[in-house]
Protein backbone atom coordinates (compact mmCIF):
# COMPACT_ATOMS: atom_id res chain seq x y z
CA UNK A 1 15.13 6.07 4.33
CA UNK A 2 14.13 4.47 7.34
CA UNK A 3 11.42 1.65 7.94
CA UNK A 4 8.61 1.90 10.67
CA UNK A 5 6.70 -0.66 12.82
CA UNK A 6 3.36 -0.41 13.41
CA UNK A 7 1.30 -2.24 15.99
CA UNK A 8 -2.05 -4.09 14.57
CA UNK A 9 -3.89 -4.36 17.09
CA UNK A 10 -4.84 -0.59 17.18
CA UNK A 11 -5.49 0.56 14.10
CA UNK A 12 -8.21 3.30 12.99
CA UNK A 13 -11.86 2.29 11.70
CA UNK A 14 -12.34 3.28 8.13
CA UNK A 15 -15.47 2.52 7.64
CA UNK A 16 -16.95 5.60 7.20
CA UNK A 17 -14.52 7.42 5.12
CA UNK A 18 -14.72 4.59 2.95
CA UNK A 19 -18.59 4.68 2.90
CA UNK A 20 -18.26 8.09 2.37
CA UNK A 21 -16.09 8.03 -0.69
CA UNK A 22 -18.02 5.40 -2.58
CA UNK A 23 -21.14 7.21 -1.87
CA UNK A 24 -19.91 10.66 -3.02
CA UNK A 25 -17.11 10.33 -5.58
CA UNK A 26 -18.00 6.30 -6.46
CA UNK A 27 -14.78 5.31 -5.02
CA UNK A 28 -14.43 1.34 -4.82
CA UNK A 29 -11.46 -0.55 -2.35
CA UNK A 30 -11.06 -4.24 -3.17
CA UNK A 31 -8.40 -6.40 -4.14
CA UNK A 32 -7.78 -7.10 -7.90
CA UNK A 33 -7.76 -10.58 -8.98
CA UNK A 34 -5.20 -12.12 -11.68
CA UNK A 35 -7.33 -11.22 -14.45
CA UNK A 36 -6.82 -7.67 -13.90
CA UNK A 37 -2.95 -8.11 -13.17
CA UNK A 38 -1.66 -6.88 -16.35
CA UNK A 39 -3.83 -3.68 -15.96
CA UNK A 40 -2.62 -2.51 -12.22
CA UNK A 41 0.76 -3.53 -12.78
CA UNK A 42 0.86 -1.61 -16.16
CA UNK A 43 -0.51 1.55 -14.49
CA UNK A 44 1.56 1.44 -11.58
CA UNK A 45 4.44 1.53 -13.71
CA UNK A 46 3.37 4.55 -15.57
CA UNK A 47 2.41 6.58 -12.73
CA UNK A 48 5.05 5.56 -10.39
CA UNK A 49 8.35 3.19 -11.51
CA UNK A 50 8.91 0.20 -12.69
CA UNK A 51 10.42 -1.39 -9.47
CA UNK A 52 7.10 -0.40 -8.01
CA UNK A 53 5.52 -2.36 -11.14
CA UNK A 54 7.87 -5.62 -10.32
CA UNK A 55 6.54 -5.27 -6.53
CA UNK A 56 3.11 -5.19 -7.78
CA UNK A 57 3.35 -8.22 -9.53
CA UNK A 58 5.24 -10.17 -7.21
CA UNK A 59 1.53 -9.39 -4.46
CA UNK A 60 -0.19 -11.50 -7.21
CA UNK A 61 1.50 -14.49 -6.65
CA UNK A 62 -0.60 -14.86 -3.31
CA UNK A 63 -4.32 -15.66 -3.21
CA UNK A 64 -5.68 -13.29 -2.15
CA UNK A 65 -3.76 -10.96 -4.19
CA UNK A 66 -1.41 -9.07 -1.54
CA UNK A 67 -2.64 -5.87 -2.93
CA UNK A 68 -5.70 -3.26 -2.53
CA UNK A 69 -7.07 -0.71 -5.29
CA UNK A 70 -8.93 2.19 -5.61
CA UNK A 71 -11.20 2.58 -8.51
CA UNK A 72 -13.96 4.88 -9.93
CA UNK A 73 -15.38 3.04 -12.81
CA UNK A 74 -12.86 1.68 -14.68
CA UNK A 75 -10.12 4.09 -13.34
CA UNK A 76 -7.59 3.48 -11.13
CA UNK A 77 -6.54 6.39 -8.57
CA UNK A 78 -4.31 4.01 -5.87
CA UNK A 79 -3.01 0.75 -4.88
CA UNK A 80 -1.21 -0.72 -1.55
CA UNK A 81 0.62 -3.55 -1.86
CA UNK A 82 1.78 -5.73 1.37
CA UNK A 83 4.01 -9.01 1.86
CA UNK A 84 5.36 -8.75 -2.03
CA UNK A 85 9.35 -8.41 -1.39
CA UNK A 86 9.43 -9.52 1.96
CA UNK A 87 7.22 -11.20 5.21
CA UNK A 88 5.22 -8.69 7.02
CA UNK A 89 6.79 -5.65 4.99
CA UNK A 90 3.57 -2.90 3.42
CA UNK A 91 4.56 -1.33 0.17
CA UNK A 92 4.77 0.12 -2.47
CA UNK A 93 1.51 2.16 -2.05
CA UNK A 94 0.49 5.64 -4.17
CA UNK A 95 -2.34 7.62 -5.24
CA UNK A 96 -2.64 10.12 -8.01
CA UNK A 97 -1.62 13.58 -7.62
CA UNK A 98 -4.95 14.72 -8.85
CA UNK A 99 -6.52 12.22 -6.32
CA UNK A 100 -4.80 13.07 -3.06
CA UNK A 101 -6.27 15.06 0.06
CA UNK A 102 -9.14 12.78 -0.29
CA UNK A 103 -8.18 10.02 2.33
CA UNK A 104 -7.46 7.15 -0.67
CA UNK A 105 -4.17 6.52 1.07
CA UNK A 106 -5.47 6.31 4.61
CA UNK A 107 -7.84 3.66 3.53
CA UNK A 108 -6.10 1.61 0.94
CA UNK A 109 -2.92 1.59 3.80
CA UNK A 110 -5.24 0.62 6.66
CA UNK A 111 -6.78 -2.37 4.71
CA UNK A 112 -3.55 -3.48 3.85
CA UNK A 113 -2.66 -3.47 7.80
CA UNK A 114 -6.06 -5.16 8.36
CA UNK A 115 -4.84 -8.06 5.97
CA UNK A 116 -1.82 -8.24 7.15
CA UNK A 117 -3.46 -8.95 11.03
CA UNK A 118 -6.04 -11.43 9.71
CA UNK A 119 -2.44 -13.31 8.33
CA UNK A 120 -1.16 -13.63 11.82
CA UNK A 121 0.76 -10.71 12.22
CA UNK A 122 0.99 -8.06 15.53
CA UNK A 123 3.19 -5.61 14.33
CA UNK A 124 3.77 -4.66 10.74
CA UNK A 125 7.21 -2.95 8.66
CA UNK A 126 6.31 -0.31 6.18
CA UNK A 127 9.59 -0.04 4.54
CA UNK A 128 11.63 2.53 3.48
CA UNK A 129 9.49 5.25 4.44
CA UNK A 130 9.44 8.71 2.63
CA UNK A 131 6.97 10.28 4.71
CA UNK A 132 7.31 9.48 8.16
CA UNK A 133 4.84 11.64 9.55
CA UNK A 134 1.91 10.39 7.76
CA UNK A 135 2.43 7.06 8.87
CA UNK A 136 3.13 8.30 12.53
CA UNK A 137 -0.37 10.44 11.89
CA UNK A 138 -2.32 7.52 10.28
CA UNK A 139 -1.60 4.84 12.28
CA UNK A 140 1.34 5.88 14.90
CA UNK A 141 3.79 3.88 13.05
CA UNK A 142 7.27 4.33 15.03
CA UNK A 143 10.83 4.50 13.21
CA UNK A 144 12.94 1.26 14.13
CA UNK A 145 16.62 2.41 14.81
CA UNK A 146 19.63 1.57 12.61
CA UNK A 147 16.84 0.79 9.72
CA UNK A 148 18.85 2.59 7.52
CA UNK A 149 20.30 -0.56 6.22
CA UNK A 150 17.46 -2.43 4.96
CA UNK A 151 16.23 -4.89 2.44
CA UNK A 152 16.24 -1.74 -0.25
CA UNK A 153 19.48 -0.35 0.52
CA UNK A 154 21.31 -2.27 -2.48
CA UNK A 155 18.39 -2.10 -4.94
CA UNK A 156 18.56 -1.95 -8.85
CA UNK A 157 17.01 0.83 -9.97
CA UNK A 158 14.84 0.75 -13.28
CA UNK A 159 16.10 3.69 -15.84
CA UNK A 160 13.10 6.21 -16.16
């Protein structure tokens, strides 16, 4: 897996779609606060992995928490996470299978980009990219040659 750079300074306006979810499936974006870290990092390491879980928790150190959610009622469906295991670097980020197709991702990614500007940053990594052509889609993220070798490409890996 590669990672991408995205420029900052051009990405999409989700205000709508994210006007439209809340008003027709009672969607909610915001960003958790500590009392609710247990919770988020708990369900991201059920749905997803536990590495995923440790990266979660690392994005509450920072205050703001480095991490968006989306909830209906007291359910989660996604989270983003952004400067957790490195400086400038967005991930882990996922949405529920069940959830998907609905533009969750789009949203809870862009936000995360929008932080990540209002910190400073130009240009943002999303590392170690599975899906390349969403990001390239979403918000014309570009591959960065010889990435292959990144930050992840020693990682311990949980057990399942």
């Amino acid at each position: 897996m590669q990672d991408m750079l995205v420029r900052l300074l051009d990405l999409p306006d989700i205000s709508e779609e994210e006007k439209f979810l809340f008003k027709n499936e009672g969607i909610v974006f915001k960003r958790p606060i500590r009392p609710e870290k247990s919770i988020v990092v708990d369900w991201v390491g059920k749905h997803f992995s536990k590495n995923w879980a440790d990266e979660t928790e690392a994005a509450f150190y920072s205050l703001p928490v480095n991490c968006f959610i989306a909830q209906r009622r007291q359910e989660i469906l996604g989270f983003a996470c952004f400067e957790s295991t490195a400086k400038n670097f967005f991930g882990p980020t996922g949405v529920l299978d069940e959830e998907r197709g609905k533009g969750i991702g789009k949203i809870l990614l862009v936000k995360s980009l929008v932080a990540l500007k209002k910190m400073g940053y130009a240009y943002a990594i999303i590392g170690g990219v599975g899906p390349a052509p969403y990001y390239e889609k979403t918000v014309n993220a570009k591959i960065i040659e010889g990435s292959e070798k990144s930050i992840y490409q020693n990682l311990l890996k949980q057990p399942k």
